[in-house]
Protein backbone atom coordinates (compact mmCIF):
# COMPACT_ATOMS: atom_id res chain seq x y z
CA UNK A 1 33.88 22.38 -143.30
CA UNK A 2 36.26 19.82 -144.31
CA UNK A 3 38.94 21.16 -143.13
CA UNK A 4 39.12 20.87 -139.47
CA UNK A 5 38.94 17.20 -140.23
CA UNK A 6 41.44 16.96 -142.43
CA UNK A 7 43.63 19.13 -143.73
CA UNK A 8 43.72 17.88 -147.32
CA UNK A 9 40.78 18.98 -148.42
CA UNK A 10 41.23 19.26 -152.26
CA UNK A 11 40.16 16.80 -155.17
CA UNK A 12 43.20 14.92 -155.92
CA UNK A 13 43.54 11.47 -154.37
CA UNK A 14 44.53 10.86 -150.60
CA UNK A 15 46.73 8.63 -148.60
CA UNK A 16 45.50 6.28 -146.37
CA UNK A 17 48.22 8.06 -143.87
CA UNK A 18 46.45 11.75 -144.31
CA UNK A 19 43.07 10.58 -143.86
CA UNK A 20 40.55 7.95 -142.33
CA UNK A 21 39.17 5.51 -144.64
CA UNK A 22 35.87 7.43 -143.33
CA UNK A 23 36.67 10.69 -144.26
CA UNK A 24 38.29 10.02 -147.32
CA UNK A 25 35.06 8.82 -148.54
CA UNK A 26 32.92 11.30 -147.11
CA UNK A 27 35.04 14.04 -148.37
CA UNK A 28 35.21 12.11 -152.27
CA UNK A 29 31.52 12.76 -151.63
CA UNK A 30 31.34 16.32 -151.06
CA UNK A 31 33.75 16.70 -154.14
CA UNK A 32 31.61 14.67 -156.42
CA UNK A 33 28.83 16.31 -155.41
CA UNK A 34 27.28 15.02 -152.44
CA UNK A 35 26.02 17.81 -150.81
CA UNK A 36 25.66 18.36 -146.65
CA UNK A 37 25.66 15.75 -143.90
CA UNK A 38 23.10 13.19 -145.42
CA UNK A 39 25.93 13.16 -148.44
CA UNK A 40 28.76 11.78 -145.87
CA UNK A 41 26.79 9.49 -143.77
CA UNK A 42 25.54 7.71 -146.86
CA UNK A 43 29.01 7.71 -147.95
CA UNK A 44 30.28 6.57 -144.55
CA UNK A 45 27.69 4.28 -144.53
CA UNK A 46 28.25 2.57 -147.72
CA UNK A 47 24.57 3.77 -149.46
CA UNK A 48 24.49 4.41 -152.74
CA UNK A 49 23.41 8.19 -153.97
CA UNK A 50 21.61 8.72 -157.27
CA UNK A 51 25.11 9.24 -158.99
CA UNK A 52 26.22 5.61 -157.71
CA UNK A 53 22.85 4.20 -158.94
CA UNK A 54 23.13 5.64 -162.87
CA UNK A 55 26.61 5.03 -162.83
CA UNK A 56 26.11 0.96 -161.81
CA UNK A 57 22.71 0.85 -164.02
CA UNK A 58 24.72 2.19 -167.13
CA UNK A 59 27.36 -0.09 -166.76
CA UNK A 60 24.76 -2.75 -166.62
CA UNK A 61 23.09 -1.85 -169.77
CA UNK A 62 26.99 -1.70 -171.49
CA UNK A 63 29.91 -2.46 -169.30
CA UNK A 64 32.24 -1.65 -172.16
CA UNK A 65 31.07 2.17 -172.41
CA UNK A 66 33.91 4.61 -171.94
CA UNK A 67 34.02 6.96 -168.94
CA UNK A 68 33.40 10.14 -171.36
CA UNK A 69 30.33 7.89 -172.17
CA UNK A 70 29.27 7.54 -168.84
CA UNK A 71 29.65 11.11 -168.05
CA UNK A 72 27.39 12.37 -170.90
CA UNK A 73 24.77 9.58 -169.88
CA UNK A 74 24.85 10.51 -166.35
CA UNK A 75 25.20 14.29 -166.49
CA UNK A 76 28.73 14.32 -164.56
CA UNK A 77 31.95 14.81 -165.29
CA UNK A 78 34.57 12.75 -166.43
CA UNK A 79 36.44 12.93 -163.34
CA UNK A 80 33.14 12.14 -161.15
CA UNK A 81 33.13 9.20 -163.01
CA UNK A 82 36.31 8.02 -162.52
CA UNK A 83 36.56 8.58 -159.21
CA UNK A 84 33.10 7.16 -158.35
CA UNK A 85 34.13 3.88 -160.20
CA UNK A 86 37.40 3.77 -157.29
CA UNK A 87 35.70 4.05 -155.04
CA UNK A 88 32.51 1.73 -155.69
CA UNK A 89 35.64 -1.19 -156.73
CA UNK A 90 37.36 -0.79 -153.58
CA UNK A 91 34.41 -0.76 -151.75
CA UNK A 92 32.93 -3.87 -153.38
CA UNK A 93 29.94 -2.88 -154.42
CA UNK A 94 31.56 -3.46 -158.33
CA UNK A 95 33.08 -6.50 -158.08
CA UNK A 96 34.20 -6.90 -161.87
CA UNK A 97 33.62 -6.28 -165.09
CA UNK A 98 32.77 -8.98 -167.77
CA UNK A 99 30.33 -10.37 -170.58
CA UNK A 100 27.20 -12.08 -170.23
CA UNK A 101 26.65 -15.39 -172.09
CA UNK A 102 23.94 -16.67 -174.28
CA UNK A 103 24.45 -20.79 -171.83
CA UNK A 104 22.78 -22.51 -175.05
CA UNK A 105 24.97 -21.02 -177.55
CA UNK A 106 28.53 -22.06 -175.89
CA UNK A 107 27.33 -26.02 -175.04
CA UNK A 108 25.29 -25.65 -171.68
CA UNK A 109 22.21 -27.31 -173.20
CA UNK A 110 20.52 -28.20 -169.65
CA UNK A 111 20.33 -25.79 -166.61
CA UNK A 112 19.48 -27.67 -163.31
CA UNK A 113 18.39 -26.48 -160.07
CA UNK A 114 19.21 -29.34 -157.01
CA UNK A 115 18.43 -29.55 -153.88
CA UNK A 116 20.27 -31.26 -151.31
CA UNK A 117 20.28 -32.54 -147.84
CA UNK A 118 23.71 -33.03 -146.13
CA UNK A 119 25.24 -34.94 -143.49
CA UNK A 120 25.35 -32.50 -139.99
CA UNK A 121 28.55 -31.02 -139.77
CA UNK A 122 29.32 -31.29 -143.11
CA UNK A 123 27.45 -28.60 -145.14
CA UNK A 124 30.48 -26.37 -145.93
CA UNK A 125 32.78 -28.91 -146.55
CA UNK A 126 30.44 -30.63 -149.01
CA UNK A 127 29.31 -27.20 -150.66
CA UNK A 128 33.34 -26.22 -151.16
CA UNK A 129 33.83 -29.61 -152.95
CA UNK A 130 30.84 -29.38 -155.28
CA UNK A 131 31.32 -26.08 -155.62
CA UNK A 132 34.86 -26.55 -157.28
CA UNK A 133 32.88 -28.36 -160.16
CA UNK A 134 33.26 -26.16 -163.31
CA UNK A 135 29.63 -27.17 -164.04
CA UNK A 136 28.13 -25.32 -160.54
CA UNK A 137 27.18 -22.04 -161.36
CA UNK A 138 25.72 -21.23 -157.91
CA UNK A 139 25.73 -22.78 -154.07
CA UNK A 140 22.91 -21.32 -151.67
CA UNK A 141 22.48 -22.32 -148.50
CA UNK A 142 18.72 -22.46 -147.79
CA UNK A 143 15.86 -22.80 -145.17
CA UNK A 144 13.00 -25.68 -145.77
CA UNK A 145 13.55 -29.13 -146.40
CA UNK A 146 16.68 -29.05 -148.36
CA UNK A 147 20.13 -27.74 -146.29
CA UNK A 148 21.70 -26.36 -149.82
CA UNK A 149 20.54 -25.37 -153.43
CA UNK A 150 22.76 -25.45 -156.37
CA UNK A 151 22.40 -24.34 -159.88
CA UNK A 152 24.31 -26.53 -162.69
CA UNK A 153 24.52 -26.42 -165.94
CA UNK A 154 25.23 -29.68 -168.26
CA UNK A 155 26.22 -29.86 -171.92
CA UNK A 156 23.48 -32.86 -172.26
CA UNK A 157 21.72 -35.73 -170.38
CA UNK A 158 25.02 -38.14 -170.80
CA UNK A 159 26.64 -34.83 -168.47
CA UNK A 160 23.81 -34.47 -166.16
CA UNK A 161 24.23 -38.76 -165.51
CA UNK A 162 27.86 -37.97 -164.92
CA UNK A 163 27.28 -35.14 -162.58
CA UNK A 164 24.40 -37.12 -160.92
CA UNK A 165 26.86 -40.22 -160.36
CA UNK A 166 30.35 -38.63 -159.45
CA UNK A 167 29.42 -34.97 -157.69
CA UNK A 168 25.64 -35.96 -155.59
CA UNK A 169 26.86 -39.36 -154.75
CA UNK A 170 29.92 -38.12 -152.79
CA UNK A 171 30.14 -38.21 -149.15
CA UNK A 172 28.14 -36.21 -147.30
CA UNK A 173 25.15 -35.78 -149.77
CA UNK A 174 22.65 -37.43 -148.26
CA UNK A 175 19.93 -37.16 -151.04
CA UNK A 176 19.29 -34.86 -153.90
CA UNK A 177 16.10 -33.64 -155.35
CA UNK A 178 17.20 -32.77 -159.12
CA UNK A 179 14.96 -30.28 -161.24
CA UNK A 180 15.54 -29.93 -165.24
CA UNK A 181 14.84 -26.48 -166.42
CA UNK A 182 12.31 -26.72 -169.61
CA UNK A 183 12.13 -22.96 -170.05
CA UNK A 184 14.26 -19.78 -169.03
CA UNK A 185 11.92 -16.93 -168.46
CA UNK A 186 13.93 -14.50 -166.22
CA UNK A 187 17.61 -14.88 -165.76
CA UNK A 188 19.77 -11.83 -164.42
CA UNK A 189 22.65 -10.67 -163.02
CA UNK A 190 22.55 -8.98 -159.42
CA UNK A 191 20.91 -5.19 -159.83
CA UNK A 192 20.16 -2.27 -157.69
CA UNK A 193 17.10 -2.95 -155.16
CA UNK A 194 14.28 -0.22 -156.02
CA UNK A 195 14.78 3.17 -153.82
């Protein structure tokens, strides 16, 4: 079937030269196991199958499991899952691979959610410059009152004061609405959205 598209239809990797971008990943889907036309349109389309989905949730749970490990979780093969994990990185859908941090443990005693109104015309200018704070975890722009949200975290009130003074009094923050977090009760990474 492959074949009159390309004719490099086998499982080892392709040029960009031999192939489309397209068909190299709707044919990496047929090989993995993709099955039929609904198998290359999600692929051209940049969906995630059921493969993609245990693959990302296990590396969610553990991002330090080995491929073999991955396989035997998933019910693939080792090569499946190394070519699945190419793919999803050059595709962006991974992005990296890291830890996740307990923020009280390493010094971040305060997390604090601000809002802020900014001067017209200057939203991204302002968000790039706070954003370049080692302290800003997170810059949203946002509908409502507020042009921008940002998420900080502080090693302790004498921080938050400096933050307060040197980073929301800058030019082009016209006021700030700061929030204190008492209590954590959900904080996550970015997951799958439900089928």
């Amino acid at each position: 079937m492959w074949a009159d598209t390309c004719p490099y239809v086998q499982s080892e990797p392709l040029l960009d030269s031999e192939c489309s971008s397209a068909v190299r990943t709707g044919l990496a889907a047929a090989l993995d196991g993709v099955s039929g036309i609904g198998g290359f349109a999600a692929a051209v389309n940049g969906m995630l199958d059921d493969t993609d989905r245990k693959l990302i949730e296990a590396l969610q749970e553990d991002s330090r499991t080995s491929m073999r490990k991955l396989a035997e979780k998933i019910g693939v093969s080792f090569g499946t899952v190394g070519n699945r994990l190419v793919r999803l990185e050059e595709r962006g859908v991974i992005k990296g691979y890291g830890v996740r941090l307990d923020a009280d443990k390493i010094g971040w005693d305060l997390t604090v959610v601000i809002g802020l109104r900014i001067v017209k015309g200057q939203l991204l200018e302002v968000q790039h410059r706070i954003a370049a704070d080692p302290r800003v975890f997170g810059v949203y722009d946002v509908t409502g009152e507020m042009d921008s949200l940002i998420i900080v975290r502080v090693q302790d009130r004498e921080d938050l004061n400096d933050f307060t003074k040197t980073v929301l009094s800058s030019e082009g923050v016209v006021r700030s609405v700061t929030h204190v977090v008492l209590n954590t009760v959900k904080e996550d990474t970015v997951r799958l959205p439900p089928d």
